[in-house]
Every structure is written in C-alpha cells, then in structure tokens.
PDB file of N, CA and C in Angstrom:
ATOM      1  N   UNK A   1      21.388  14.869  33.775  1.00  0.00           N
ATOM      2  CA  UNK A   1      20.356  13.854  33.883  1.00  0.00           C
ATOM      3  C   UNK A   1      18.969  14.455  33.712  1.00  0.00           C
ATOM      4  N   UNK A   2      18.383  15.727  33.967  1.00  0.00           N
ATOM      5  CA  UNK A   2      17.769  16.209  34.153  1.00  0.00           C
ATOM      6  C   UNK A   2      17.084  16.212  32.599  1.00  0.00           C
ATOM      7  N   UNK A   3      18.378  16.628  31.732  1.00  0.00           N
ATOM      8  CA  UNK A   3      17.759  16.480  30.192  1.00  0.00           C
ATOM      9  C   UNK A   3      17.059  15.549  29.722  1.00  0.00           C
ATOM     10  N   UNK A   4      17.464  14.293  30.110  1.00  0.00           N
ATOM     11  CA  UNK A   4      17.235  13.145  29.752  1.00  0.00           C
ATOM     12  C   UNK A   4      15.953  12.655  30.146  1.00  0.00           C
ATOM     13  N   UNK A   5      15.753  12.850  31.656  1.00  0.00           N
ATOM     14  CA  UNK A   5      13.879  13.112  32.081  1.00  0.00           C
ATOM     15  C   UNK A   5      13.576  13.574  31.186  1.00  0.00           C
ATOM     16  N   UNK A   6      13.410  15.284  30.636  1.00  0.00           N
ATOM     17  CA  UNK A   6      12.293  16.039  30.222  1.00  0.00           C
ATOM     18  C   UNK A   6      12.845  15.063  28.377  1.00  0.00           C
ATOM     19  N   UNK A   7      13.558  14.697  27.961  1.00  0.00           N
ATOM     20  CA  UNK A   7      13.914  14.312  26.301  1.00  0.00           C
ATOM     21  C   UNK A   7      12.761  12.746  26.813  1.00  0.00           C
ATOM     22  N   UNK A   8      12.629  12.353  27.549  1.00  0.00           N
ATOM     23  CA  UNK A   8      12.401  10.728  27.752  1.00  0.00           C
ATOM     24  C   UNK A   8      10.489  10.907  27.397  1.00  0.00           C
ATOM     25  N   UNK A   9      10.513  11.947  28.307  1.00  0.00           N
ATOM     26  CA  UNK A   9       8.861  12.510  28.609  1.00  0.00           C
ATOM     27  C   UNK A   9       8.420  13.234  27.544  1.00  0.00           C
ATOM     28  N   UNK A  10       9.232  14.216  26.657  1.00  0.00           N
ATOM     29  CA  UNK A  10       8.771  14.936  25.633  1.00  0.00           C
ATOM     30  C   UNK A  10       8.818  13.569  24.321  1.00  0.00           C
ATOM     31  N   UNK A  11       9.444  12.531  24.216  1.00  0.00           N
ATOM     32  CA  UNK A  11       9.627  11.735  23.328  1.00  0.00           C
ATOM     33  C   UNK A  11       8.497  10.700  23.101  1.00  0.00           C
ATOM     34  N   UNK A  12       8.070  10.400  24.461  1.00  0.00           N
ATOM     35  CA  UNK A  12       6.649   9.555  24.902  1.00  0.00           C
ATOM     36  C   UNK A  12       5.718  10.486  24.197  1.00  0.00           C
ATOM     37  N   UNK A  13       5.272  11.902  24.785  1.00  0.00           N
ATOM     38  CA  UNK A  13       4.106  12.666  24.453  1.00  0.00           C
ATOM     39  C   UNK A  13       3.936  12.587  22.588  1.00  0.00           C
ATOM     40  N   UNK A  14       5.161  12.923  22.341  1.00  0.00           N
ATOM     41  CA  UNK A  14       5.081  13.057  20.742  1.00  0.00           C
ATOM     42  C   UNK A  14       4.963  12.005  19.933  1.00  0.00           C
ATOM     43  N   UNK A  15       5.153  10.969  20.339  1.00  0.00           N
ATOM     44  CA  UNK A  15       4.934   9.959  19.486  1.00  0.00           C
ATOM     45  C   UNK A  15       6.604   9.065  18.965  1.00  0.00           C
ATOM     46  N   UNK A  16       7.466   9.216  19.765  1.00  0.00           N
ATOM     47  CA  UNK A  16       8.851   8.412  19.333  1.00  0.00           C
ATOM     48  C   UNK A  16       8.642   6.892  19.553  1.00  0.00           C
ATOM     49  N   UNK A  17       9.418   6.438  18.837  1.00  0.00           N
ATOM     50  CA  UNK A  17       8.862   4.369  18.999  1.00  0.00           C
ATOM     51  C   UNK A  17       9.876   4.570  19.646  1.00  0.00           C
ATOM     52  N   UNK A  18      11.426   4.493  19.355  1.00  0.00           N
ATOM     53  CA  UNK A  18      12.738   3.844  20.076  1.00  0.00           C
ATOM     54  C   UNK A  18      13.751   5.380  20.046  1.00  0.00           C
ATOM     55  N   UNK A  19      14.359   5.794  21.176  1.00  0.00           N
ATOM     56  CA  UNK A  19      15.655   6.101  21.749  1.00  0.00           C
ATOM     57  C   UNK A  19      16.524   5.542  22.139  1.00  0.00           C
ATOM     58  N   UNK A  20      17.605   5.987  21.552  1.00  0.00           N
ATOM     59  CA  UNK A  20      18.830   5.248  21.586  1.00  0.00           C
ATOM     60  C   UNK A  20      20.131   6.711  22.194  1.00  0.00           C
ATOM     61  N   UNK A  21      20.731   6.419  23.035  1.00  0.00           N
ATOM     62  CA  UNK A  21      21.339   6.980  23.677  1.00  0.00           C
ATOM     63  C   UNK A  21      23.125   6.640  23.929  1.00  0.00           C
ATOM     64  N   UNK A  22      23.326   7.697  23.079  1.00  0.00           N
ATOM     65  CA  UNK A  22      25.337   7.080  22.948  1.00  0.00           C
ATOM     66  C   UNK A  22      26.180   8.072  23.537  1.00  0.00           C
ATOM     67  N   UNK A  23      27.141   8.047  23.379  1.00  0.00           N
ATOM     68  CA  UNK A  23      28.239   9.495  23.765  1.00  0.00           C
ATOM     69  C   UNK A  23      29.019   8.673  25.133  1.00  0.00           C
ATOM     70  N   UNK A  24      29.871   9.637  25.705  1.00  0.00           N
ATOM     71  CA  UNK A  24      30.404   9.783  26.519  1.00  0.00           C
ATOM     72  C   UNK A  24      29.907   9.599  27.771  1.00  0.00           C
ATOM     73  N   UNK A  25      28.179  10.051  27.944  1.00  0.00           N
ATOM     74  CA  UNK A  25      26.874   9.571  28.607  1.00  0.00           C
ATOM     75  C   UNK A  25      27.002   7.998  29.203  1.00  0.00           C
ATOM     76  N   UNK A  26      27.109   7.352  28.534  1.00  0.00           N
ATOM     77  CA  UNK A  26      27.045   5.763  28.625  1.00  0.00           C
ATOM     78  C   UNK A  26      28.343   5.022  28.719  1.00  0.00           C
ATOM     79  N   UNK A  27      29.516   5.993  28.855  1.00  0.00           N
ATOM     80  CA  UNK A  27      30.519   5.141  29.592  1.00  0.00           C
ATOM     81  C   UNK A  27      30.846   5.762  30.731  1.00  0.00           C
ATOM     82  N   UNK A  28      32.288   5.452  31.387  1.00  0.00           N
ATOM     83  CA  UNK A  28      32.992   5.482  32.679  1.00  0.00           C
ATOM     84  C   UNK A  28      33.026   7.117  32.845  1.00  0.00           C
ATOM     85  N   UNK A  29      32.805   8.076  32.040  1.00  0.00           N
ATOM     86  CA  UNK A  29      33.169   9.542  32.359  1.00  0.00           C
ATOM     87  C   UNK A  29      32.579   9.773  33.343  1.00  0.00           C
ATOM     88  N   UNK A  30      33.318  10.430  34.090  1.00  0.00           N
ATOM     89  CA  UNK A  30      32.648  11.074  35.566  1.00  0.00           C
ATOM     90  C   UNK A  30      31.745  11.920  35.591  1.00  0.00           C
ATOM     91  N   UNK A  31      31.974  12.864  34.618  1.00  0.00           N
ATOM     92  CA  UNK A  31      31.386  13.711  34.071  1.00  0.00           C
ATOM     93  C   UNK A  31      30.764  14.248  32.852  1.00  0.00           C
ATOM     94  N   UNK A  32      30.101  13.612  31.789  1.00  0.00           N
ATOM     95  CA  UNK A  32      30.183  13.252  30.363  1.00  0.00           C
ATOM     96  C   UNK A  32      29.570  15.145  30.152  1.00  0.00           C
ATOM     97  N   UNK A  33      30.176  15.341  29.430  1.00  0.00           N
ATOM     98  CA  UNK A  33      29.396  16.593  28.705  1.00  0.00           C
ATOM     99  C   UNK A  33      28.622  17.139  27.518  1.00  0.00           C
ATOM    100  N   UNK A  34      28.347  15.739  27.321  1.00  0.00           N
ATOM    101  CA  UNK A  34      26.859  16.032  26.304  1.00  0.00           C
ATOM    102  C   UNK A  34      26.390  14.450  26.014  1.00  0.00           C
ATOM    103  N   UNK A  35      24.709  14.473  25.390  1.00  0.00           N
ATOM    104  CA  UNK A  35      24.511  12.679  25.175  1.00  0.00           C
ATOM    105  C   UNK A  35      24.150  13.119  24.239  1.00  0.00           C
ATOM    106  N   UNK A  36      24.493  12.417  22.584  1.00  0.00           N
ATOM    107  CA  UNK A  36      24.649  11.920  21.988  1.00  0.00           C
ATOM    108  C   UNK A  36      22.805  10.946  21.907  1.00  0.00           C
ATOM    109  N   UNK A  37      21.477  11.441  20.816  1.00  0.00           N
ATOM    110  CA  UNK A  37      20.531  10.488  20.849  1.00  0.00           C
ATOM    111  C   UNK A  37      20.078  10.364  19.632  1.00  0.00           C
ATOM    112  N   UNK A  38      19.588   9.270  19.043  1.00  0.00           N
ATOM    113  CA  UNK A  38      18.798   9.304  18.004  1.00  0.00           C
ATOM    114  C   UNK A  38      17.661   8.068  18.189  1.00  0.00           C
ATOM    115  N   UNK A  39      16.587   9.471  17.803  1.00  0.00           N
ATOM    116  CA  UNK A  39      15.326   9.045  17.784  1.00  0.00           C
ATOM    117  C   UNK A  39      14.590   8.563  16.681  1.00  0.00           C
ATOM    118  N   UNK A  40      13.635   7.511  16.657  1.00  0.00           N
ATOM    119  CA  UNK A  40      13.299   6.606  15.492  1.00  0.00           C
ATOM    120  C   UNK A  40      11.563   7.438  15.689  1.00  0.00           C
ATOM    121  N   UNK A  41      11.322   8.000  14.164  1.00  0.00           N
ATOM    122  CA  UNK A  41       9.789   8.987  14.815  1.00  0.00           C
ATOM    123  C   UNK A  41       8.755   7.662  14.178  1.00  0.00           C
ATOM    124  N   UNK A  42       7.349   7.705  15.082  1.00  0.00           N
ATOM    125  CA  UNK A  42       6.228   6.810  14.904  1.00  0.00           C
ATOM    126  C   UNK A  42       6.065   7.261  12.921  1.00  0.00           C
ATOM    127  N   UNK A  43       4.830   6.652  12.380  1.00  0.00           N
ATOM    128  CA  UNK A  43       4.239   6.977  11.638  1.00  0.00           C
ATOM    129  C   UNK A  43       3.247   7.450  11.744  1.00  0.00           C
ATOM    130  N   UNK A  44       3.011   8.153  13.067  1.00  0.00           N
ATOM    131  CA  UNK A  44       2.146   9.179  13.094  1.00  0.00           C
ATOM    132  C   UNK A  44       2.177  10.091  14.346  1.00  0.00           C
ATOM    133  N   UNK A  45       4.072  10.302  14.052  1.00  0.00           N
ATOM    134  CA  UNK A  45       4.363  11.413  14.682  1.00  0.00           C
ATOM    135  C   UNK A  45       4.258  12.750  13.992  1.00  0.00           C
ATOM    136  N   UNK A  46       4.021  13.818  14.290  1.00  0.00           N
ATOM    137  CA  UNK A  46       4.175  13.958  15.567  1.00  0.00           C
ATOM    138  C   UNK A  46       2.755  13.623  16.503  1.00  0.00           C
ATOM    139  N   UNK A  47       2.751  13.276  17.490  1.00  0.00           N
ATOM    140  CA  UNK A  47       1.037  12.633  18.045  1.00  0.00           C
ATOM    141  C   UNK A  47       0.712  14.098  18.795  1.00  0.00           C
ATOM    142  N   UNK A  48       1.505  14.657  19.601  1.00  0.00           N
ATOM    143  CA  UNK A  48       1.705  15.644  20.214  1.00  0.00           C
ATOM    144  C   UNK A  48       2.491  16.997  19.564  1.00  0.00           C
ATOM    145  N   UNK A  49       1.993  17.958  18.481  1.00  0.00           N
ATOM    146  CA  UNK A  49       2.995  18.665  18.079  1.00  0.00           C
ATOM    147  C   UNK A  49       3.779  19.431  19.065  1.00  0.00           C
ATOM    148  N   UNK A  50       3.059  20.348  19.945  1.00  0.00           N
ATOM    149  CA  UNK A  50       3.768  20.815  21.220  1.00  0.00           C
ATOM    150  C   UNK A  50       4.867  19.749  21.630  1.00  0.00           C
ATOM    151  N   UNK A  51       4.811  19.110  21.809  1.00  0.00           N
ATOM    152  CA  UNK A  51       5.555  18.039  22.581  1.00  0.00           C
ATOM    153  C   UNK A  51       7.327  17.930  21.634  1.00  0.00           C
ATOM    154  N   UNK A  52       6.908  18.072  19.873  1.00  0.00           N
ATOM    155  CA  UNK A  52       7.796  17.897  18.733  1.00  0.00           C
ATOM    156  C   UNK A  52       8.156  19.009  18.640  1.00  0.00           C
ATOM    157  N   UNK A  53       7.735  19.865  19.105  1.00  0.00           N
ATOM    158  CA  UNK A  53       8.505  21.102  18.751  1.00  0.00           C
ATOM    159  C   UNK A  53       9.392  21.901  19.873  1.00  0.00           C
ATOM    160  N   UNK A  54       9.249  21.096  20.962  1.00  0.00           N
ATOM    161  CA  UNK A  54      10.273  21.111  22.320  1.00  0.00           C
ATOM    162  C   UNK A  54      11.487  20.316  21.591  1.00  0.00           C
ATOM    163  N   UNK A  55      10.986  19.287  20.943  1.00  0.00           N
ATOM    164  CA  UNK A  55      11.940  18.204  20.423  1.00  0.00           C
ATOM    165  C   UNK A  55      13.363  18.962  19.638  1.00  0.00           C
ATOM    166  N   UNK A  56      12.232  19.505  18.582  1.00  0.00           N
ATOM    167  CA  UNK A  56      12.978  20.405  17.621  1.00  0.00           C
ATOM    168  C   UNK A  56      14.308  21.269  18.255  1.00  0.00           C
ATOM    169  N   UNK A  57      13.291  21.981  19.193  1.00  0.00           N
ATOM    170  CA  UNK A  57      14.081  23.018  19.752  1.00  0.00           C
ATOM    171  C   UNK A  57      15.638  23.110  20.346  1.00  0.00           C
ATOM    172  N   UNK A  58      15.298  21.148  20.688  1.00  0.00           N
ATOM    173  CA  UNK A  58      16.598  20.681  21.649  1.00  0.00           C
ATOM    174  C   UNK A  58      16.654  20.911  22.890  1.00  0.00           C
ATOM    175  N   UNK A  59      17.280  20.488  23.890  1.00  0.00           N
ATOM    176  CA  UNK A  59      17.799  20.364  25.210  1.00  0.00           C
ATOM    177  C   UNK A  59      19.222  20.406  25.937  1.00  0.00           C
ATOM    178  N   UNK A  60      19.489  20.920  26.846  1.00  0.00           N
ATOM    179  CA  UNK A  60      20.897  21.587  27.487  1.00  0.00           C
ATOM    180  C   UNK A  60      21.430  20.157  27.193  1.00  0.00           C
ATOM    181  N   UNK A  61      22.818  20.399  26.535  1.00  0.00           N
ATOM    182  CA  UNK A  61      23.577  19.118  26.864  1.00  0.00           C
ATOM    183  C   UNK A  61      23.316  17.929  26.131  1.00  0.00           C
ATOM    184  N   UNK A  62      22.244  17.710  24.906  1.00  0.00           N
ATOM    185  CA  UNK A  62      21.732  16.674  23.911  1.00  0.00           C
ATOM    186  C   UNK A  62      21.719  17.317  22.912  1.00  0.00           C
ATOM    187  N   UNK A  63      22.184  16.170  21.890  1.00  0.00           N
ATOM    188  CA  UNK A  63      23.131  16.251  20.427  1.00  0.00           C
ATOM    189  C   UNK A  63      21.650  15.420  19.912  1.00  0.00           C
ATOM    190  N   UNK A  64      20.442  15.723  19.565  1.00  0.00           N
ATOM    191  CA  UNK A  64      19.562  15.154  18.759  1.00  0.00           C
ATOM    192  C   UNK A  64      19.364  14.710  17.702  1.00  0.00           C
ATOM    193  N   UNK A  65      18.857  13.530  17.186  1.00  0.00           N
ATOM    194  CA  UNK A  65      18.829  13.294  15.677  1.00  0.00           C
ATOM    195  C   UNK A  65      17.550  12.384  16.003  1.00  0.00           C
ATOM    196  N   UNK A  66      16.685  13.211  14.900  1.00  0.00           N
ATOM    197  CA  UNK A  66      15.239  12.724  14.864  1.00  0.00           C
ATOM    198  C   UNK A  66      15.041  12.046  13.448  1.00  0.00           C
ATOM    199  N   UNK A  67      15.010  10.777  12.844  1.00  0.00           N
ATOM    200  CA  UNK A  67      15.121  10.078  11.907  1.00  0.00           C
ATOM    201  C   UNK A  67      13.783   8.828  11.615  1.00  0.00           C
ATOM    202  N   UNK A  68      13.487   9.107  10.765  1.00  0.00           N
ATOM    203  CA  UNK A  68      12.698   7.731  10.145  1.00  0.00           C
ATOM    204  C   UNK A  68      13.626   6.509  10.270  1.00  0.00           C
ATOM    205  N   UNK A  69      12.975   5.185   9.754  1.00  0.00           N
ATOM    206  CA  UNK A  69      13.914   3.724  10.002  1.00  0.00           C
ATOM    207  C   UNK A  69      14.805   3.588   9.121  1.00  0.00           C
ATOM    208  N   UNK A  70      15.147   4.494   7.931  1.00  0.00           N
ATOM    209  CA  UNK A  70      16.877   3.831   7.263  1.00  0.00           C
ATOM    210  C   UNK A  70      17.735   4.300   7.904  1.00  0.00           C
ATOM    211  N   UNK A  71      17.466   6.114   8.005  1.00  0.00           N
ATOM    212  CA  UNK A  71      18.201   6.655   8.826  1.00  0.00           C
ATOM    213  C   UNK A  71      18.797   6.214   9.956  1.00  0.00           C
ATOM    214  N   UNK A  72      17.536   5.999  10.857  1.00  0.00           N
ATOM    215  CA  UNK A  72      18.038   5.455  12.447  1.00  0.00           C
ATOM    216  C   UNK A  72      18.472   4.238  11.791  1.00  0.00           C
ATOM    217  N   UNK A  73      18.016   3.337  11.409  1.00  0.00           N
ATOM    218  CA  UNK A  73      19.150   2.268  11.316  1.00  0.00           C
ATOM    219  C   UNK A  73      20.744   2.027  10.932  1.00  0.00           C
ATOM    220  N   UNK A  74      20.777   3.295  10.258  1.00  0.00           N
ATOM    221  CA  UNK A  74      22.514   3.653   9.990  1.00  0.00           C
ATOM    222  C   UNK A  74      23.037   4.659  11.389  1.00  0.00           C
ATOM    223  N   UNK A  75      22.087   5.372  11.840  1.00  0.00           N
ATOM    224  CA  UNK A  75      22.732   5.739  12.954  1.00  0.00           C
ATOM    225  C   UNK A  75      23.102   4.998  13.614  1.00  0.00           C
ATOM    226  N   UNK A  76      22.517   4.068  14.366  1.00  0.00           N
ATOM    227  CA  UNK A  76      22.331   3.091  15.279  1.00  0.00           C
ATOM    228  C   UNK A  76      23.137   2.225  14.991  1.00  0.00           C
ATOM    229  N   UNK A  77      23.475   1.273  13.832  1.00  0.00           N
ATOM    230  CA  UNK A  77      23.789   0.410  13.820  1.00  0.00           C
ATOM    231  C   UNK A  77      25.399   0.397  12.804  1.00  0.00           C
ATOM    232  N   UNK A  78      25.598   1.648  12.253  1.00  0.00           N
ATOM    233  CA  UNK A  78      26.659   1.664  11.600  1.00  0.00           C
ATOM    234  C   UNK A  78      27.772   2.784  12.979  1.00  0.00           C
ATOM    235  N   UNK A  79      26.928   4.163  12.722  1.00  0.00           N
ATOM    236  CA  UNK A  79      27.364   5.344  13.350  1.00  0.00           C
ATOM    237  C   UNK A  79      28.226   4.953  14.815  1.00  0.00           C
ATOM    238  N   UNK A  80      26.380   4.733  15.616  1.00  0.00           N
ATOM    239  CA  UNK A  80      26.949   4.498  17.233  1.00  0.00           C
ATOM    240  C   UNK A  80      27.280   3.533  17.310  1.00  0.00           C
ATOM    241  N   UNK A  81      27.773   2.573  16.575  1.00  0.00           N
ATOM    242  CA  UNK A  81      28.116   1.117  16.974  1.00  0.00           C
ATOM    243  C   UNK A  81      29.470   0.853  17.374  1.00  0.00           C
ATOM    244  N   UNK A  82      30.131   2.301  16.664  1.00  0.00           N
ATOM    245  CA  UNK A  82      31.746   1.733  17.043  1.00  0.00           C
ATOM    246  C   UNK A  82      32.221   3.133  17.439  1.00  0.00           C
ATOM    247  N   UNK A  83      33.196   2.986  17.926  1.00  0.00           N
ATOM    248  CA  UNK A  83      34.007   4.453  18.302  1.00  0.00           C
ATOM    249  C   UNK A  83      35.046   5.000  17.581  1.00  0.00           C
ATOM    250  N   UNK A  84      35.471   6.324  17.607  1.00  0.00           N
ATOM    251  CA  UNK A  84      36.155   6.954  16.430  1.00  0.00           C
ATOM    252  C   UNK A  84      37.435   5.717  16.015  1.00  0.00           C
ATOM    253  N   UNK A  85      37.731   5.119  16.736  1.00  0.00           N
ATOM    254  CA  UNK A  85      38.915   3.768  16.452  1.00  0.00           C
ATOM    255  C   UNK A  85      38.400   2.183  16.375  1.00  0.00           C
ATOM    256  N   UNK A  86      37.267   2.495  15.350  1.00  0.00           N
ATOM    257  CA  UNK A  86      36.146   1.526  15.001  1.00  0.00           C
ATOM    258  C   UNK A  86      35.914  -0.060  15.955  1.00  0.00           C
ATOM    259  N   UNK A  87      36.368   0.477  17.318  1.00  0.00           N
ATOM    260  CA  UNK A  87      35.812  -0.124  17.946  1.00  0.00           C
ATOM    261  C   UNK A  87      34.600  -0.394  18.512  1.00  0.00           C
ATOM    262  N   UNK A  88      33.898  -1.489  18.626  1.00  0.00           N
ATOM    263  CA  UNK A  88      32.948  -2.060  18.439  1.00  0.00           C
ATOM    264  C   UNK A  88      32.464  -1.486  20.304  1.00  0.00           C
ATOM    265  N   UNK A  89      31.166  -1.093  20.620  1.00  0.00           N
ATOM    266  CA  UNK A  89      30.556  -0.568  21.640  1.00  0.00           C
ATOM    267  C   UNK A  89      29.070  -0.168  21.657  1.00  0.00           C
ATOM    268  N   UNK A  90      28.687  -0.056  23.229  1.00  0.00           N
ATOM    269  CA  UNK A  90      27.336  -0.448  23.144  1.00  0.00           C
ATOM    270  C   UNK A  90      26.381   1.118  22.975  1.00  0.00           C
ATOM    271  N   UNK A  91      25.265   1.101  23.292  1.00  0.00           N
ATOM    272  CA  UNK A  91      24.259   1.894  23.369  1.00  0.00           C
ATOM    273  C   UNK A  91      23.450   1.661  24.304  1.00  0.00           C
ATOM    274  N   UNK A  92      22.431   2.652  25.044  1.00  0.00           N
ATOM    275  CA  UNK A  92      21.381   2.689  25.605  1.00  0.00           C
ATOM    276  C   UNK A  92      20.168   2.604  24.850  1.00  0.00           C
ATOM    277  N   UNK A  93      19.186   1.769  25.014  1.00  0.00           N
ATOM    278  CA  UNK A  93      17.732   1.981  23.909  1.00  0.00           C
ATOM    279  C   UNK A  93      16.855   2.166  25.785  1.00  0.00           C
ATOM    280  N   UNK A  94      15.901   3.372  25.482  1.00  0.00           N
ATOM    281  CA  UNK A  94      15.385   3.651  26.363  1.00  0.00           C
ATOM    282  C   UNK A  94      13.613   2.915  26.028  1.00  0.00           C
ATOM    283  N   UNK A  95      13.349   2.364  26.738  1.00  0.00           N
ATOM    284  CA  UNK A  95      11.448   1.595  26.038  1.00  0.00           C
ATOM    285  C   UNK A  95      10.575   2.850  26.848  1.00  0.00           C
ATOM    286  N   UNK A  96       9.543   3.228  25.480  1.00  0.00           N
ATOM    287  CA  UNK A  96       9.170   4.481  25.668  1.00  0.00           C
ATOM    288  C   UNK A  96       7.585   3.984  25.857  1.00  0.00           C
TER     289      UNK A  96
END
C-alpha cells in the first residue's frame, strides 16, 4: 500500500490526468503481489520533472505504464478490461 501513496503523490506532482489501477491489487487476494497501473500523461507533463523521473524509475511492487490517450485507451479499455479468460472485470481509476 505504501507504493501506491508515494505512485498517487508522485503522479499528482508530475502532472498525470487519470490512474487506473488493475492486477490482483483490486480483487479478493489476501495478499496481491504486485499492482498492475496505467497512467494517462497531461499535455504538459512532465509539470514536475523530478517528480517523472521517480515515475520512470518505478516503485516496489508496481508494473507501470505511462501512456498518452490511444495508448491508455487500449490499455484500459481493451487490456485491463478482461482477464486472461476474457472475462469481463473492473478497475480502480484513482481522481488525482
């Protein structure tokens, strides 16, 4: 959880519009061992480069994907939408 603070706070500083948060994270696992995010960047990210280059770097336990809007929109809406047995499932969008 801890990742997810400092990814939530480094994502604000830099300039991210929308996080979206999938994996194992967002269901019943007791214990999920990694989250699964993709980030939609402003048009005038980075606002904070320090801030983007924590981004870059990554965080314990987060699978990052930093994408403009076709991209994130195929992540989001094709990728995380269903599970490896194209079942249909949700996401977290975090408002930044």
């Amino acid at each position: 959880m801890d990742s997810i603070r400092w990814l939530v706070e480094m994502a604000k500083k830099a300039g991210v519009q929308r996080l979206i948060i999938n994996g194992s994270f967002v269901t019943d696992v007791f214990e999920p061992n990694d989250v699964d995010c993709a980030m939609l960047l402003s048009a005038d990210f980075p606002v904070d480069p320090a801030a983007a280059a924590s981004l870059s770097d990554g965080l314990p336990f987060v699978d990052l994907l930093m994408a403009e809007a076709q991209e994130f929109a195929i992540l989001v809406e094709q990728l995380y939408a269903t599970d490896r047995n194209s079942i249909s499932k949700g996401v977290i969008e975090v408002v930044l």
